[in-house]
Protein backbone atom coordinates (compact mmCIF):
# COMPACT_ATOMS: atom_id res chain seq x y z
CA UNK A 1 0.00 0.00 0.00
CA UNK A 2 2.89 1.87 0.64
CA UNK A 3 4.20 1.35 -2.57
CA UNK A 4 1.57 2.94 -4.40
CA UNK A 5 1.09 5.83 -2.13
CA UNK A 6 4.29 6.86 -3.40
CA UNK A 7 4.27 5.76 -7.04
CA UNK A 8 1.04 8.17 -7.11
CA UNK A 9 2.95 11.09 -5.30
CA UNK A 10 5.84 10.71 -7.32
CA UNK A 11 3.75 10.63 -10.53
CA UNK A 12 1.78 13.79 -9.62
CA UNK A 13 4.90 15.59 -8.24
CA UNK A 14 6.63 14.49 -12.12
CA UNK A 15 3.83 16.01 -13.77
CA UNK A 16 3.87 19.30 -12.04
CA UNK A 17 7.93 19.60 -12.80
CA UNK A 18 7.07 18.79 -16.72
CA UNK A 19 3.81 20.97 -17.11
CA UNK A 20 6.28 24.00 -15.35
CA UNK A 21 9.08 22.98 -17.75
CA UNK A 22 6.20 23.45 -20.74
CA UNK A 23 5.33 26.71 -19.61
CA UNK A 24 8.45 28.20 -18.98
CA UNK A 25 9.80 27.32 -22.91
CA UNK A 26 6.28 28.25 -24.11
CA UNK A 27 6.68 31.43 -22.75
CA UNK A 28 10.56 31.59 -23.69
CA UNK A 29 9.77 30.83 -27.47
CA UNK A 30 7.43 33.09 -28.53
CA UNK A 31 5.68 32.44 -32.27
CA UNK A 32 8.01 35.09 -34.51
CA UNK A 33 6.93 35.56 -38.33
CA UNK A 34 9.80 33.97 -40.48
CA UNK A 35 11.06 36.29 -42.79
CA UNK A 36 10.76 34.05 -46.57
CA UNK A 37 13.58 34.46 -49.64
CA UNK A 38 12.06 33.83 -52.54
CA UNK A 39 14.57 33.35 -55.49
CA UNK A 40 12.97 34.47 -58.44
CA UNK A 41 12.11 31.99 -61.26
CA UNK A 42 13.78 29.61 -58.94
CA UNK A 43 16.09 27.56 -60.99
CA UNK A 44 15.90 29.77 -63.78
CA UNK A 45 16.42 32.93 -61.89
CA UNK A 46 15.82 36.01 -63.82
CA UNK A 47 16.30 36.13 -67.31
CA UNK A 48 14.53 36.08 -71.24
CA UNK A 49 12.12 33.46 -71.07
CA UNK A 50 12.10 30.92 -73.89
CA UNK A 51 9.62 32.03 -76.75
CA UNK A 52 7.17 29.41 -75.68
CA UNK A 53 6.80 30.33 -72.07
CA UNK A 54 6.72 34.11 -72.13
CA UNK A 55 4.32 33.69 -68.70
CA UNK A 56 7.02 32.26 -67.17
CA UNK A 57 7.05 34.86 -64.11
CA UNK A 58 3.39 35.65 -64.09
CA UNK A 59 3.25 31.87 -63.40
CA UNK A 60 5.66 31.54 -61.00
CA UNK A 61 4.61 34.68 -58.67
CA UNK A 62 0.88 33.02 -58.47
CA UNK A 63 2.26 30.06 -56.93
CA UNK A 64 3.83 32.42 -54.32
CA UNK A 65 2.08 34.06 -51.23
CA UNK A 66 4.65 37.67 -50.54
CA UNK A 67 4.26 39.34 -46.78
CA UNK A 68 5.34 42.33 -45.69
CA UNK A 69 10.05 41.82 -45.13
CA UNK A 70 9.88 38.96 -47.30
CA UNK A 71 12.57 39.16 -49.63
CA UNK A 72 13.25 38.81 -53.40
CA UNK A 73 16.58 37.70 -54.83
CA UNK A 74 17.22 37.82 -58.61
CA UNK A 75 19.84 36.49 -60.41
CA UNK A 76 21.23 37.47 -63.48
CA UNK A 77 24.00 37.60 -66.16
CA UNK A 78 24.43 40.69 -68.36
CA UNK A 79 20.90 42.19 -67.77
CA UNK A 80 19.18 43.93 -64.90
CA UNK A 81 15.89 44.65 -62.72
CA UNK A 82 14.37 47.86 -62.69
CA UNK A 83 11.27 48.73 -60.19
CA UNK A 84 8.74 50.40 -62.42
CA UNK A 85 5.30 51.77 -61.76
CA UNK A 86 2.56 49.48 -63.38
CA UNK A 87 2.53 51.59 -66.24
CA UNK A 88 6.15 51.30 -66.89
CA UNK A 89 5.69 47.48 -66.47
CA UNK A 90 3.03 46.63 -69.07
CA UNK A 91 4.26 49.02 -71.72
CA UNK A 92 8.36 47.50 -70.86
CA UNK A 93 9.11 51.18 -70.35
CA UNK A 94 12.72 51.50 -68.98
CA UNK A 95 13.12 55.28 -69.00
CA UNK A 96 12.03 56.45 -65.09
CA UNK A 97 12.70 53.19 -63.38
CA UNK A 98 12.59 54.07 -59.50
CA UNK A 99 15.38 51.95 -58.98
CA UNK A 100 17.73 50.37 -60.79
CA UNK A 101 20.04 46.99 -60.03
CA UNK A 102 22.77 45.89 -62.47
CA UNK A 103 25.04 43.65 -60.14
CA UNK A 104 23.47 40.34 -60.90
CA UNK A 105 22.66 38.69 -57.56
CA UNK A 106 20.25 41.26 -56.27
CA UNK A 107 18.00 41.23 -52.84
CA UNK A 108 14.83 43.55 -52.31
CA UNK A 109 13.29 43.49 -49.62
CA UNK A 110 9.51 44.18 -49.54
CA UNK A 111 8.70 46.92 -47.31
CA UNK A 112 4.90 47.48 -48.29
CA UNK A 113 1.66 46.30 -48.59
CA UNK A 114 0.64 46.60 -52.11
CA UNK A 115 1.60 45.55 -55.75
CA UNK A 116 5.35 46.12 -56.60
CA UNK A 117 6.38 45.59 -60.52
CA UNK A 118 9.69 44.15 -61.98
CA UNK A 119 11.04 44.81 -65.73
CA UNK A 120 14.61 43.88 -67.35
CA UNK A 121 16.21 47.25 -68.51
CA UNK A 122 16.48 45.37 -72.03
CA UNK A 123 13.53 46.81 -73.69
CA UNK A 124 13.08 43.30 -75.59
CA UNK A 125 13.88 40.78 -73.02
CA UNK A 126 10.88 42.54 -70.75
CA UNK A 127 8.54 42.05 -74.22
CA UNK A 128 9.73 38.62 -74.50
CA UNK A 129 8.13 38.22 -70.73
CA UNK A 130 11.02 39.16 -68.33
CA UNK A 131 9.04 41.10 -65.94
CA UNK A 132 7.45 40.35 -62.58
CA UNK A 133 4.66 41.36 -60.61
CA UNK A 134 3.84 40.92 -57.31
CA UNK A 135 1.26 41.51 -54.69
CA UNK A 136 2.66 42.09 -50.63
CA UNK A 137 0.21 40.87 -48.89
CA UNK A 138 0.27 42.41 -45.02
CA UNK A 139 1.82 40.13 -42.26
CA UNK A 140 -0.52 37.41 -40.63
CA UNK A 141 -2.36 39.01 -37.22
CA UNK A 142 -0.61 36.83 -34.37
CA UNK A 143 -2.25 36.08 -31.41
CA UNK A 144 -1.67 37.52 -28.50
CA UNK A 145 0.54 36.18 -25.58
CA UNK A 146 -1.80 34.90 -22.44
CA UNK A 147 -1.70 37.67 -19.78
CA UNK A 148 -0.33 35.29 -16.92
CA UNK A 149 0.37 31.72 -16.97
CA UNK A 150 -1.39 29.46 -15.07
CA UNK A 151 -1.54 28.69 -11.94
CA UNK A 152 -0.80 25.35 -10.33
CA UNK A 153 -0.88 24.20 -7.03
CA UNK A 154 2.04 22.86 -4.72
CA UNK A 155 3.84 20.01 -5.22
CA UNK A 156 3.22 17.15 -2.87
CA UNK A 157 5.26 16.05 -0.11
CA UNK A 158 5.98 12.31 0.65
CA UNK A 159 4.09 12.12 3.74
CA UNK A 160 0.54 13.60 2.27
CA UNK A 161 -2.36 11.23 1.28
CA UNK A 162 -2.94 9.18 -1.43
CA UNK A 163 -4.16 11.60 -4.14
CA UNK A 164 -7.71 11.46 -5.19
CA UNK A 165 -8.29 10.91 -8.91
CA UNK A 166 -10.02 14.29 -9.24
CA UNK A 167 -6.22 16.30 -8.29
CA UNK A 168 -5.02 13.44 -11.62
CA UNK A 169 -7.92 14.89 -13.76
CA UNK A 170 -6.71 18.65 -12.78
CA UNK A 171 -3.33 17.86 -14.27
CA UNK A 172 -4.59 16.44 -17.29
CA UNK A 173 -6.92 19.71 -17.88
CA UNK A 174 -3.98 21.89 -17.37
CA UNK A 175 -1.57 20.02 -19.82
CA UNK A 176 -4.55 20.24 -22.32
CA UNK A 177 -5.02 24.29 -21.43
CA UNK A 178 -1.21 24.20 -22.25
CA UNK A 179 -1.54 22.40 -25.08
CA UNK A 180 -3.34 25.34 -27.14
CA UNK A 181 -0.27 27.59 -26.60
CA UNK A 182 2.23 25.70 -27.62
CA UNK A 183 3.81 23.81 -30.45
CA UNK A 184 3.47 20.58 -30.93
CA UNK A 185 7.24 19.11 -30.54
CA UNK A 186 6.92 20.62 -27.25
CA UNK A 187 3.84 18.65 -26.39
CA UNK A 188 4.73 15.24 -28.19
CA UNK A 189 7.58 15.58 -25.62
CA UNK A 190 5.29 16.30 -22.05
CA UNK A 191 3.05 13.69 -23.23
CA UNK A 192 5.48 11.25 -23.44
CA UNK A 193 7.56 12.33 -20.43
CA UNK A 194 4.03 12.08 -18.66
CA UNK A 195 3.58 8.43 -19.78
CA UNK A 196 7.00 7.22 -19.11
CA UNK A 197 6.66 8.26 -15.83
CA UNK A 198 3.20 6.82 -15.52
CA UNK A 199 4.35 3.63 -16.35
């Protein structure tokens, strides 16, 4: 009897260490946006598409979702990328670029919400379909941190009673109230510390 007295207090005293570990790395790692560096055409990269696939870079932005500093890296021999107004982009005029980028491994970063356009500065290559346009889409609305963590009650000493399955049922609530705030490597891991110890 005295056996399991303990094996329960042990087990309940092992929980309460694990669900505190949880909570102290949930609170530690908070979710951060990755920034995403999308290389443009992929492979390709940026240059005169072949005759038959003149879309090339319409199709390849629509299978692409841009946020707010996400980055674009082109890469290029012997051309360039010029950031043009939409008017400037569907007429391939190179004249009042608002920026201009001849070194051939170039990184913009996308700073606004909003359509931003692409052309080569070679009048013909951005005819031919060398010219990009994208939509920046505004970050995702994360959700806020919880306002205090939980509270849990001592741990048990050696010498208290057996514990009732009701205070077992309490510390399976809480890990599941954890649960929705954190990832779920961190909760594949308190699960199965909490059934190793079980056991």
């Amino acid at each position: 009897m005295a056996s399991v007295h303990g094996s329960h207090a042990g087990f309940n005293f092992c929980c309460f260490i694990v669900l505190i570990l949880v909570i102290v790395i949930g609170t530690i790692v908070s979710p951060v946006s990755a920034v995403e560096e999308f290389k443009v055409g992929d492979v390709d990269g940026w240059r005169q598409p072949d005759i038959n696939h003149t879309e090339v870079y319409t199709l390849w932005a629509a299978t692409k979702r841009f946020h707010v500093g996400d980055l674009l890296r082109f890469e290029y021999r012997n051309d360039s990328v010029l950031v043009v107004d939409k008017w400037a982009y569907y007429h391939c005029n190179v004249t009042s670029p608002s920026s201009v980028f001849t070194d051939g491994n170039t990184t913009i970063s996308l700073d606004n919400v909003g359509p931003l356009y692409f052309i080569s500065g070679d009048t013909e290559h951005c005819q031919n379909g060398q010219r990009l346009a994208v939509q920046v889409m505004p970050l995702p609305p994360q959700s806020p941190p919880p306002s205090s963590p939980p509270q849990y009650p001592e741990p048990e000493s050696e010498d208290s009673p057996t514990p009732s399955p009701v205070s077992t049922l309490n510390a399976a609530t809480h890990a599941l109230s954890v649960s929705k705030m954190l990832p779920s490597s961190a909760l594949v891991t308190t699960f199965i510390a909490l059934l190793w110890h079980s056991g």
